[in-house]
Protein backbone atom coordinates (compact mmCIF):
# COMPACT_ATOMS: atom_id res chain seq x y z
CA UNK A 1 0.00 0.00 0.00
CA UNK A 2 3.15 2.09 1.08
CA UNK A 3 4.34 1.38 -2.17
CA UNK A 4 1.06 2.49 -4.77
CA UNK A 5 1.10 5.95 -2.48
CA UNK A 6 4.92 6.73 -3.37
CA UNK A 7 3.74 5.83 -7.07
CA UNK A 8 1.67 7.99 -6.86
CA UNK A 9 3.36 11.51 -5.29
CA UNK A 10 5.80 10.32 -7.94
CA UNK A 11 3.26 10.88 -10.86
CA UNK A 12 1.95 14.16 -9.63
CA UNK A 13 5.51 15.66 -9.16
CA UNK A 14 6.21 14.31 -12.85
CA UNK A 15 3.02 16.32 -13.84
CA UNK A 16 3.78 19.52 -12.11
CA UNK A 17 7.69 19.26 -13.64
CA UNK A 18 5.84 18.67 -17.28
CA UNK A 19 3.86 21.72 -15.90
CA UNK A 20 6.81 24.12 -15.29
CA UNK A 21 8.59 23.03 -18.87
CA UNK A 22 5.62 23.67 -20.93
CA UNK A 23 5.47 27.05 -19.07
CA UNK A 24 9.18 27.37 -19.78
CA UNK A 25 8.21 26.67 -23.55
CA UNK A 26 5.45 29.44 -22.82
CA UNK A 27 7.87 31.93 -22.62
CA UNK A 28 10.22 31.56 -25.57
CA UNK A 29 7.17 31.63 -27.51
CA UNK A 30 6.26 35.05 -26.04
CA UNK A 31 9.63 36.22 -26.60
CA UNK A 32 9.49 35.20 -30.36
CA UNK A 33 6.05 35.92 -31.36
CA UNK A 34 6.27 39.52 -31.13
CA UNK A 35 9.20 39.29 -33.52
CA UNK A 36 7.36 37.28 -36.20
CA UNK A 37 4.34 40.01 -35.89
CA UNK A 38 6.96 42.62 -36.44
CA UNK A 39 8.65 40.68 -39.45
CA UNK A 40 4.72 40.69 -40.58
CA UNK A 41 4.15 44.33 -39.99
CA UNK A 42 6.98 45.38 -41.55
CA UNK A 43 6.69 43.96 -44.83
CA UNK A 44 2.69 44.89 -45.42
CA UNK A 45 3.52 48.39 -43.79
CA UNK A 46 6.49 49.22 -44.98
CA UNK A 47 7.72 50.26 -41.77
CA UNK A 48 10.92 48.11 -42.28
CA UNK A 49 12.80 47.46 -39.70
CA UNK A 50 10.94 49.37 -37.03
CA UNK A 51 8.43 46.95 -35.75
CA UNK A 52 10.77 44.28 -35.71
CA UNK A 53 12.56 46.32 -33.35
CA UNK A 54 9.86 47.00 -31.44
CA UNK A 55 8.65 43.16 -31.27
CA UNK A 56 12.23 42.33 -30.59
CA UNK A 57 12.42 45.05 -27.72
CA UNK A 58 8.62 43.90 -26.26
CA UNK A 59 9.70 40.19 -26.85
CA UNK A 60 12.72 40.10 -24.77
CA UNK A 61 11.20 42.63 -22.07
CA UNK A 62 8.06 41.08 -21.95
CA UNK A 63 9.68 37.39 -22.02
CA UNK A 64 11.96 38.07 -19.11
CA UNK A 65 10.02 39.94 -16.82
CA UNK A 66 7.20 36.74 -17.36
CA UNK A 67 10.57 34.49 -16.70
CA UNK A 68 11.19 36.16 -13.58
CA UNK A 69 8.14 35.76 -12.02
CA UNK A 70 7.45 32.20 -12.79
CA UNK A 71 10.98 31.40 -11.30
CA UNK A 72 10.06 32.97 -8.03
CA UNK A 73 7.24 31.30 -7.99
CA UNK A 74 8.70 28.44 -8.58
CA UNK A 75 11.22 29.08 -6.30
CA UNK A 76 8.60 29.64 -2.99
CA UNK A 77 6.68 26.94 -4.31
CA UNK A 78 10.08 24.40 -3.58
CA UNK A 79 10.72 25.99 -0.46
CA UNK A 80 7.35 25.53 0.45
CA UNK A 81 6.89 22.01 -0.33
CA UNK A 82 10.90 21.69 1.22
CA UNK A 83 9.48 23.06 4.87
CA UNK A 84 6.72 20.65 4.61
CA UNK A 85 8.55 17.63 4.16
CA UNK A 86 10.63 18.24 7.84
């Protein structure tokens, strides 16, 4: 019985890591998207290369500052679960 429960904790922690990765994967695509709408803008507005610029500039700002808080939460979430376990 011991055994199915540590089975268990085992697949939700596997779920929550899949979780956090996708969320990872969440990110870069924010950071890239806003390029690729740039790239768009651009070429039907002839703006060339200012909204790529832009995108590139709201991309990477955007991206991080989303990076940074889902690493501190991730961060209190460990410690959390850490000061449980004692």
């Amino acid at each position: 019985m011991a055994e199915g429960r540590w089975l268990i904790d085992d697949d939700r922690r596997n779920f929550r890591d899949l979780g956090y990765y996708v969320a990872l994967a969440q990110v870069g695509l924010e950071m890239v998207a806003p390029i690729g709408i740039g790239v768009i803008l651009d070429y039907y507005l002839s703006w060339s290369p200012w909204a790529t610029v832009g995108g590139a500039v709201f991309g990477f700002v955007g991206g991080m500052l989303h990076l940074i808080v889902m690493v501190n939460r991730h961060d209190a979430d460990e410690a959390k679960r850490g000061n449980n376990k004692k």
